[in-house]
N, C-alpha and C. Protein backbone atom coordinates (compact mmCIF):
# COMPACT_ATOMS: atom_id res chain seq x y z
N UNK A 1 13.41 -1.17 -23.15
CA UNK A 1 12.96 -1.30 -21.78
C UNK A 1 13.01 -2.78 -21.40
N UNK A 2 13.62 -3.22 -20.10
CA UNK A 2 13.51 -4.43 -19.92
C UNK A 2 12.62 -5.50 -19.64
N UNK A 3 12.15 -6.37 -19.79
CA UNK A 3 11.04 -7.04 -19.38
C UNK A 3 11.07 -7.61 -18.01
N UNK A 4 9.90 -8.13 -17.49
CA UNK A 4 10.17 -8.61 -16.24
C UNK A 4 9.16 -10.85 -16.26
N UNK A 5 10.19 -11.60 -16.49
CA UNK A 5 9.61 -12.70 -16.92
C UNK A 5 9.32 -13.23 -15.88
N UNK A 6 10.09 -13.05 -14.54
CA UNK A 6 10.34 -13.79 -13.42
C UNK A 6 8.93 -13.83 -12.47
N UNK A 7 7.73 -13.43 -13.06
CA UNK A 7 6.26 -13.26 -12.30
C UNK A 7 6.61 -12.39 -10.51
N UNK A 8 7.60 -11.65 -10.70
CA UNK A 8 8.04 -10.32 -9.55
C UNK A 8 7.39 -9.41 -10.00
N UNK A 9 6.99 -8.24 -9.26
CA UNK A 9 5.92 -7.14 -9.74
C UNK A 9 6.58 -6.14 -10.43
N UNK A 10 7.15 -5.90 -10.94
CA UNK A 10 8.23 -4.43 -11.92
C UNK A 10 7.35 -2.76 -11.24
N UNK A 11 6.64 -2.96 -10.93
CA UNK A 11 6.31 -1.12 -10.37
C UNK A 11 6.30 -1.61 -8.69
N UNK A 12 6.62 -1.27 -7.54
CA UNK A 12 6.52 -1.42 -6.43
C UNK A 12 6.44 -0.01 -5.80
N UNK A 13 5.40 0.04 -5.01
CA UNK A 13 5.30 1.72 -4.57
C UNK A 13 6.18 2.48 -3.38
N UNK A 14 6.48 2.73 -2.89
CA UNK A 14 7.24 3.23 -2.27
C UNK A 14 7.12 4.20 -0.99
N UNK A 15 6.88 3.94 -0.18
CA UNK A 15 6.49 4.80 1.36
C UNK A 15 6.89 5.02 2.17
N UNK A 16 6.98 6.54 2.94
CA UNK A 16 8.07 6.27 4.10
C UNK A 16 6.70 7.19 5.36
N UNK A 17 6.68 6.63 6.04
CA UNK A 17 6.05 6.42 7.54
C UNK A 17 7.08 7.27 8.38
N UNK A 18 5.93 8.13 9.39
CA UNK A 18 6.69 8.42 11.18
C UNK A 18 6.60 7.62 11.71
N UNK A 19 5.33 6.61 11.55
CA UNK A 19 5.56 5.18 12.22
C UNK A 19 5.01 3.75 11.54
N UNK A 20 6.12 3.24 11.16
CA UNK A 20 6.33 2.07 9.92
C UNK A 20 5.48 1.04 10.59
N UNK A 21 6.24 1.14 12.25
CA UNK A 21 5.34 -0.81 12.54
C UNK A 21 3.74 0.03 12.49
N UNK A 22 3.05 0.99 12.88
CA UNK A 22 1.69 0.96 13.06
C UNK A 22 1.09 1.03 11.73
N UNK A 23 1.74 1.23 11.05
CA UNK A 23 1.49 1.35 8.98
C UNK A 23 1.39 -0.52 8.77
N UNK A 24 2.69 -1.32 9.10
CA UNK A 24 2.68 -2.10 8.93
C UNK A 24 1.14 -2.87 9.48
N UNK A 25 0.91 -2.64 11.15
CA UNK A 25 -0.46 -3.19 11.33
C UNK A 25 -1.57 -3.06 10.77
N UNK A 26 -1.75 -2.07 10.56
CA UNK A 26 -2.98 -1.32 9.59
C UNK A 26 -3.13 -2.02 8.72
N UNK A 27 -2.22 -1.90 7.88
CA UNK A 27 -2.14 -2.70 6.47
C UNK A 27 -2.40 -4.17 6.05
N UNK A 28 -1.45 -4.40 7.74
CA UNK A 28 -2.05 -6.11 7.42
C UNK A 28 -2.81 -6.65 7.89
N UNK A 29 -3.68 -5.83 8.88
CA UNK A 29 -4.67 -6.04 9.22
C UNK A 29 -6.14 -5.75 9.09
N UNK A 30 -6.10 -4.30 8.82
CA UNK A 30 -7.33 -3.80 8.58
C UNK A 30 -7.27 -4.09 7.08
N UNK A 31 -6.42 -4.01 5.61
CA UNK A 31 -6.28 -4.07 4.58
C UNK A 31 -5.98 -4.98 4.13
N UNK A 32 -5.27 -6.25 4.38
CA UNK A 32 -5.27 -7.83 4.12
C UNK A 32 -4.38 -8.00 3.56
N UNK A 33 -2.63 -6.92 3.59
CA UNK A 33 -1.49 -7.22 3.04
C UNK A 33 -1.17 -8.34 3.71
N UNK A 34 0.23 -8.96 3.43
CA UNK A 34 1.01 -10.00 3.92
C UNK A 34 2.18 -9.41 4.44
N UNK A 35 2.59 -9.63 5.51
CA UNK A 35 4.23 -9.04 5.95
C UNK A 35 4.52 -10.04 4.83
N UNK A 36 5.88 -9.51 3.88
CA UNK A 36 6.89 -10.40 3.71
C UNK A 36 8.14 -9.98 4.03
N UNK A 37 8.53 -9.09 4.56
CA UNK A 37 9.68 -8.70 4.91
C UNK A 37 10.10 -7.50 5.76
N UNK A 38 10.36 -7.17 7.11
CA UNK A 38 11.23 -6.31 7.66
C UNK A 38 12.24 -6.42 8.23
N UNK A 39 13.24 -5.16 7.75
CA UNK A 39 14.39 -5.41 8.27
C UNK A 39 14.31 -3.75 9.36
N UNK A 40 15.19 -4.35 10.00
CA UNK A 40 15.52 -2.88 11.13
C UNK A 40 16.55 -2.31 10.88
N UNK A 41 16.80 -0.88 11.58
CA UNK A 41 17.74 -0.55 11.59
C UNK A 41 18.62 -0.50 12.78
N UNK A 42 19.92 -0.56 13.20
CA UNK A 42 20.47 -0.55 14.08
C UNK A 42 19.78 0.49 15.49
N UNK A 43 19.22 1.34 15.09
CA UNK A 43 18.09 2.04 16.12
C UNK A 43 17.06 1.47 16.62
N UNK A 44 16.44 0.42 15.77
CA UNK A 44 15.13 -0.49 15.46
C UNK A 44 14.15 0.29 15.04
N UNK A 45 14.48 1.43 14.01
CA UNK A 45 13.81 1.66 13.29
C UNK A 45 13.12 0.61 11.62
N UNK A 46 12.79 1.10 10.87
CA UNK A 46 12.19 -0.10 10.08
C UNK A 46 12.79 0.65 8.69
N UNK A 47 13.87 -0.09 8.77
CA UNK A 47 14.63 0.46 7.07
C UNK A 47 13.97 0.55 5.90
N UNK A 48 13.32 -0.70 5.98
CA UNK A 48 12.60 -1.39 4.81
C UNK A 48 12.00 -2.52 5.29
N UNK A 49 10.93 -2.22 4.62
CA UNK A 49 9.35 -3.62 5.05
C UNK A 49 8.82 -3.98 3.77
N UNK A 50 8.67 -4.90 3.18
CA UNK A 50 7.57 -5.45 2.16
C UNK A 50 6.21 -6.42 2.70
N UNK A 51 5.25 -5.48 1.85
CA UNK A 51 3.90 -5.90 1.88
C UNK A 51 3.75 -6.68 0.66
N UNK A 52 2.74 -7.53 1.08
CA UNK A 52 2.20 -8.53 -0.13
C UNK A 52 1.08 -7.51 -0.68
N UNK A 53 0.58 -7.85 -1.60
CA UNK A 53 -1.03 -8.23 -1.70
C UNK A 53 -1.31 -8.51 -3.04
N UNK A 54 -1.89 -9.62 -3.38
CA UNK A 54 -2.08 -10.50 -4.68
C UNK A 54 -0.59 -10.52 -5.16
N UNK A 55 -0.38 -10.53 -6.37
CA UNK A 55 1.15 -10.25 -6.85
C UNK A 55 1.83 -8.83 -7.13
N UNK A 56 1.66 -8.34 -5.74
CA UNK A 56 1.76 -6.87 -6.02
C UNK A 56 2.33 -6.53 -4.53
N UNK A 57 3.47 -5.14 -4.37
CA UNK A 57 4.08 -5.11 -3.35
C UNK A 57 4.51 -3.75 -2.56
N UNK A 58 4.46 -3.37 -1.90
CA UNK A 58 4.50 -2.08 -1.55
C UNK A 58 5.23 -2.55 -0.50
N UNK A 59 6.53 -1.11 -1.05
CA UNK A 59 7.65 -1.20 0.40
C UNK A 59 7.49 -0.23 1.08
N UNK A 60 8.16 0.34 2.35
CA UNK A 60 7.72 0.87 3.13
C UNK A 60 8.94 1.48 3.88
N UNK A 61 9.41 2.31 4.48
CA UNK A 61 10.54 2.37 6.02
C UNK A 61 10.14 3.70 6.80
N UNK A 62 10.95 3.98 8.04
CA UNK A 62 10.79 4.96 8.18
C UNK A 62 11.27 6.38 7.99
N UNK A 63 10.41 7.59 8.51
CA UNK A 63 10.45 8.50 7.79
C UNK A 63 12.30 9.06 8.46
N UNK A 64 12.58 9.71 7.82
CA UNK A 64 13.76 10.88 8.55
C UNK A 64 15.28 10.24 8.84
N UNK A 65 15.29 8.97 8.32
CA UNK A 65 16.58 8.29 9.03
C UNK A 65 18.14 8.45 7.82
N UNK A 66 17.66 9.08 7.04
CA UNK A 66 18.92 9.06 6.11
C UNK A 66 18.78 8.39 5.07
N UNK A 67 19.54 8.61 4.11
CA UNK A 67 19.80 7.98 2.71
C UNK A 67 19.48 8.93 1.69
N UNK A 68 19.82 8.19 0.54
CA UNK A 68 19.44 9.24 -0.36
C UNK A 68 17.86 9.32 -0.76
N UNK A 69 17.13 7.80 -0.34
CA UNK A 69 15.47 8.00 -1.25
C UNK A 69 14.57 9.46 0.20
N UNK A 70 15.20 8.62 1.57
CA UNK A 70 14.90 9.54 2.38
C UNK A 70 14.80 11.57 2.16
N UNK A 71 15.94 11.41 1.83
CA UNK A 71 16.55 12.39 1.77
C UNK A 71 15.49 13.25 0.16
N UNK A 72 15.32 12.59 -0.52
CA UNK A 72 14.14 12.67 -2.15
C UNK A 72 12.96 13.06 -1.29
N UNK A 73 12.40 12.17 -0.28
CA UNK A 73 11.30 12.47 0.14
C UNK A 73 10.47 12.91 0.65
N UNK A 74 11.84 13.90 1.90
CA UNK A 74 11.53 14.67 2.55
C UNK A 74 10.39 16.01 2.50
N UNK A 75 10.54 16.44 1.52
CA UNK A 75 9.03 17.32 1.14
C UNK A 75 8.15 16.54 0.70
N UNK A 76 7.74 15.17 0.30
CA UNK A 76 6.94 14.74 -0.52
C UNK A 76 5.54 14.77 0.70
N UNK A 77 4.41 15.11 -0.14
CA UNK A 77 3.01 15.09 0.59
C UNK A 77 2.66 13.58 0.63
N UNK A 78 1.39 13.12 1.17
CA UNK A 78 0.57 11.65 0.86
C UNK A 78 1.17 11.03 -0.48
N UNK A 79 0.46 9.78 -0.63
CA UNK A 79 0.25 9.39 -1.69
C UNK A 79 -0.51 8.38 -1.65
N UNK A 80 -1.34 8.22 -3.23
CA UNK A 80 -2.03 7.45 -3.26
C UNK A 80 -1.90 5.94 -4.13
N UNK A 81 -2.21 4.79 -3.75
CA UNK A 81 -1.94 3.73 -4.53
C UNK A 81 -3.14 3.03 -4.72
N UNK A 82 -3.43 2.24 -5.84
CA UNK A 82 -4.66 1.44 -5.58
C UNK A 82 -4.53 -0.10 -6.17
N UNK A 83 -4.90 -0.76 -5.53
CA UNK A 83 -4.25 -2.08 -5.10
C UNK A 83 -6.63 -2.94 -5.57
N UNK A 84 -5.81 -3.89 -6.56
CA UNK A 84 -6.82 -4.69 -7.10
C UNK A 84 -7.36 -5.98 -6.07
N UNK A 85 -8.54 -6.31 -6.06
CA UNK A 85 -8.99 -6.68 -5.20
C UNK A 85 -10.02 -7.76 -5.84
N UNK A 86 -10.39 -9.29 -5.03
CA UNK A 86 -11.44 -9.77 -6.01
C UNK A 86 -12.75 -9.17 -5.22
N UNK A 87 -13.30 -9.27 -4.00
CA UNK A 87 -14.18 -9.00 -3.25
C UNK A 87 -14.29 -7.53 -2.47
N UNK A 88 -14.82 -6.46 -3.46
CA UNK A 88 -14.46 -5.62 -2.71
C UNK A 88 -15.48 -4.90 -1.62
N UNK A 89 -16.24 -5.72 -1.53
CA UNK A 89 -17.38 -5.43 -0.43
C UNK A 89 -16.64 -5.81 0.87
N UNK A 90 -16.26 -7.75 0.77
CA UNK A 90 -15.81 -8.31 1.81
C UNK A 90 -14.67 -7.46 2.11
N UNK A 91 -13.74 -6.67 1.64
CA UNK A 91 -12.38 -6.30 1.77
C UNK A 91 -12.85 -4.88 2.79
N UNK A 92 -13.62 -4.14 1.96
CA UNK A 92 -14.26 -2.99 2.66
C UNK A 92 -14.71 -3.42 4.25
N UNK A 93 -15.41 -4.21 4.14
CA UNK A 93 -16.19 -4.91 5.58
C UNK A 93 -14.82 -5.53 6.84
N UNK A 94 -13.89 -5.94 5.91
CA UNK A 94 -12.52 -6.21 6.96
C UNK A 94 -11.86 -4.57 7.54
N UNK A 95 -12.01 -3.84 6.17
CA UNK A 95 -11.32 -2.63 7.04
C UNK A 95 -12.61 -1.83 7.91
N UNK A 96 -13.54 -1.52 8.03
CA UNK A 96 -14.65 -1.02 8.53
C UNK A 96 -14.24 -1.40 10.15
N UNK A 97 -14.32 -2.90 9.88
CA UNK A 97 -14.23 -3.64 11.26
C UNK A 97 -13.43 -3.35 11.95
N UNK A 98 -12.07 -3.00 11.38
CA UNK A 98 -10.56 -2.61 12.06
C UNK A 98 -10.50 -1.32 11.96
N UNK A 99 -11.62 -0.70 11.90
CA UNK A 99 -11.55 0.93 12.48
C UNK A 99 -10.62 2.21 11.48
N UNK A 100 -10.61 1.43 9.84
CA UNK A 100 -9.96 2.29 9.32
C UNK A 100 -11.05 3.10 8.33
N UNK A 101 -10.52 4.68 8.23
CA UNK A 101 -11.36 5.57 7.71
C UNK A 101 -11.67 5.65 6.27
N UNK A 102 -12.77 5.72 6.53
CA UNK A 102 -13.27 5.06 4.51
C UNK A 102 -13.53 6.94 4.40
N UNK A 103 -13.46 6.75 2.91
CA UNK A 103 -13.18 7.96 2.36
C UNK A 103 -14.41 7.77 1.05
N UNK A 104 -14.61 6.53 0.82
CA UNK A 104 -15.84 6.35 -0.25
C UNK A 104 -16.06 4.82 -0.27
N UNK A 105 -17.47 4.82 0.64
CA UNK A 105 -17.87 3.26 0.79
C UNK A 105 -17.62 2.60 -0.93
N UNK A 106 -18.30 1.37 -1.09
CA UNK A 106 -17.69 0.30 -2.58
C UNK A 106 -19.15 1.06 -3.04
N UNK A 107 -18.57 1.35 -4.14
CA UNK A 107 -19.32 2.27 -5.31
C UNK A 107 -18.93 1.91 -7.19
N UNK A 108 -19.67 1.55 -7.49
CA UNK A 108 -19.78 1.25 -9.00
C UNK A 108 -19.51 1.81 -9.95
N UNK A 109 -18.16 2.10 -10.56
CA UNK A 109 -18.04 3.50 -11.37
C UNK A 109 -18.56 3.17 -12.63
N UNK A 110 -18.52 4.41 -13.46
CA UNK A 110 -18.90 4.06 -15.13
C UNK A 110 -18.40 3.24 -15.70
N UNK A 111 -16.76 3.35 -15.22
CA UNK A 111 -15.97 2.42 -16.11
C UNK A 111 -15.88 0.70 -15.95
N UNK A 112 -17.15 1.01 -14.97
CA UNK A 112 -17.09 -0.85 -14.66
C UNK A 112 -16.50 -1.40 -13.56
N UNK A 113 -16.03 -0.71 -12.83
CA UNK A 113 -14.80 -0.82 -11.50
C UNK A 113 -16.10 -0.93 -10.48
N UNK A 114 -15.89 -1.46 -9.49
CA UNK A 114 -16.38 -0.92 -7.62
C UNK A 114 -14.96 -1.38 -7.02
N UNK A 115 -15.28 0.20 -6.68
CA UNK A 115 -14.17 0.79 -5.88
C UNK A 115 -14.65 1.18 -4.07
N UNK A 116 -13.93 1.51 -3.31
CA UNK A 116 -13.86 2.28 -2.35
C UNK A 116 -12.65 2.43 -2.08
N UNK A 117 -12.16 3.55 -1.16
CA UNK A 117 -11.04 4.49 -0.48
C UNK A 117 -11.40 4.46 0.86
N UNK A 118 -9.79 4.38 1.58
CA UNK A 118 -9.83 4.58 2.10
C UNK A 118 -8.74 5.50 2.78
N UNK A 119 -8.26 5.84 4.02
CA UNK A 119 -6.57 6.90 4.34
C UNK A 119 -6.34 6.02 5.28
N UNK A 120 -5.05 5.79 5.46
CA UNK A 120 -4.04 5.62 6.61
C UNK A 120 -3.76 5.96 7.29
N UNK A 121 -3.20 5.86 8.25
CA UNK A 121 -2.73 6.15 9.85
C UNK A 121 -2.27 7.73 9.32
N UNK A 122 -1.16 8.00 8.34
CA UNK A 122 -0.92 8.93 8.38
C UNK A 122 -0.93 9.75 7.03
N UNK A 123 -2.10 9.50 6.12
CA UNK A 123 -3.07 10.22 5.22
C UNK A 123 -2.65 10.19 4.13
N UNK A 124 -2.33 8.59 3.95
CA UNK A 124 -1.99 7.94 2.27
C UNK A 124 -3.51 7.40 1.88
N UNK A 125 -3.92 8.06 1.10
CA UNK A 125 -5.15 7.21 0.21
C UNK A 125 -4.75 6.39 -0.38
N UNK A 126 -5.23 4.87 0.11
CA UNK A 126 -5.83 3.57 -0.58
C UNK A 126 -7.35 3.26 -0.83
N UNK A 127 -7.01 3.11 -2.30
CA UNK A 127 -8.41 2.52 -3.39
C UNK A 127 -8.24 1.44 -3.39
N UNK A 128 -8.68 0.94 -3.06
CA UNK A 128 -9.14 -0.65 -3.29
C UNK A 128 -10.41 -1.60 -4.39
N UNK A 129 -9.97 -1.87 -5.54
CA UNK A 129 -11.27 -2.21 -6.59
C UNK A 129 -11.06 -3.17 -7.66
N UNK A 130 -12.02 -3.29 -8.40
CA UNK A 130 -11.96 -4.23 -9.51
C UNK A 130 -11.14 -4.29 -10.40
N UNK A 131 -11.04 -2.67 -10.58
CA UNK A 131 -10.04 -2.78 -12.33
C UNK A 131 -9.03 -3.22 -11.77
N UNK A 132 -8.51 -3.89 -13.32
CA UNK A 132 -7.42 -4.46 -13.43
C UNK A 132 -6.71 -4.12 -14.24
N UNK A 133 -5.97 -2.44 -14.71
CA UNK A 133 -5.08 -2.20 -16.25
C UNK A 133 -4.37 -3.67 -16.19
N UNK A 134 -4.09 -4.14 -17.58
CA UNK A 134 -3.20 -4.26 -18.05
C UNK A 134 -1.98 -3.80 -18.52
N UNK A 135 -0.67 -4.21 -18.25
CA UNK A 135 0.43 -4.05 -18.57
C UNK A 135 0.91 -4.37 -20.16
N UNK A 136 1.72 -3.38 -20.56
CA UNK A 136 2.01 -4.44 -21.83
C UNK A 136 3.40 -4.06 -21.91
N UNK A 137 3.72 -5.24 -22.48
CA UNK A 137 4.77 -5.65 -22.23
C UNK A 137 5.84 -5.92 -23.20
């Protein structure tokens, strides 16, 4: 298996949206990603978008326009990702503010984590919390 030395994230999640730019706002607003990248499509649809957050990246486009991952995803339901966080009270309190739907205020699990959830515009659960797996490598 190959390694990844270059400090780039090797798992990146993968999402496709009915509507990419209002995913995109959400995200970087109510959730504290970074745009780093959209490109359009000749329609001005959103081919592909990258989100920041810490060293970690979630791409994005929209739903129905062709290709082959499109074309994979077409039945696929929600999905869920959970994205590490240092403050997860303050993080919770940014999305609260921006009107996004919490699914489990910041809660203390056994395993040592505080976590909370929340859904998206169009009913992807994001966890947002402490743990941190390690990778090995």
């Amino acid at each position: 298996m190959a390694g990844n030395d270059s400090g780039r994230p090797s798992i990146c999640p993968t999402l496709r949206y009915a509507d990419p730019r209002a995913a995109i706002r959400q995200l970087t607003t109510a959730f504290g990603f970074t745009e780093i990248a959209v490109y359009e499509g000749q329609d001005g649809s959103v081919a592909h978008a990258e989100l920041g957050q810490g060293n970690g990246v979630v791409m994005l486009g929209s739903k129905g326009k062709g290709g082959r991952f499109d074309e994979a995803m077409k039945n696929g339901g929600v999905s869920g990702v959970y994205v590490v966080v240092a403050d997860v009270d303050a993080h919770h309190r940014r999305a609260v503010e921006q009107g996004a739907e919490i699914l489990m205020p910041p809660t203390d699990q056994d395993y040592g984590s505080r976590d909370y959830m929340a859904r998206d515009l169009e009913g992807n659960v994001w966890s947002f919390g402490t743990y941190a797996p390690e990778a090995l490598g």
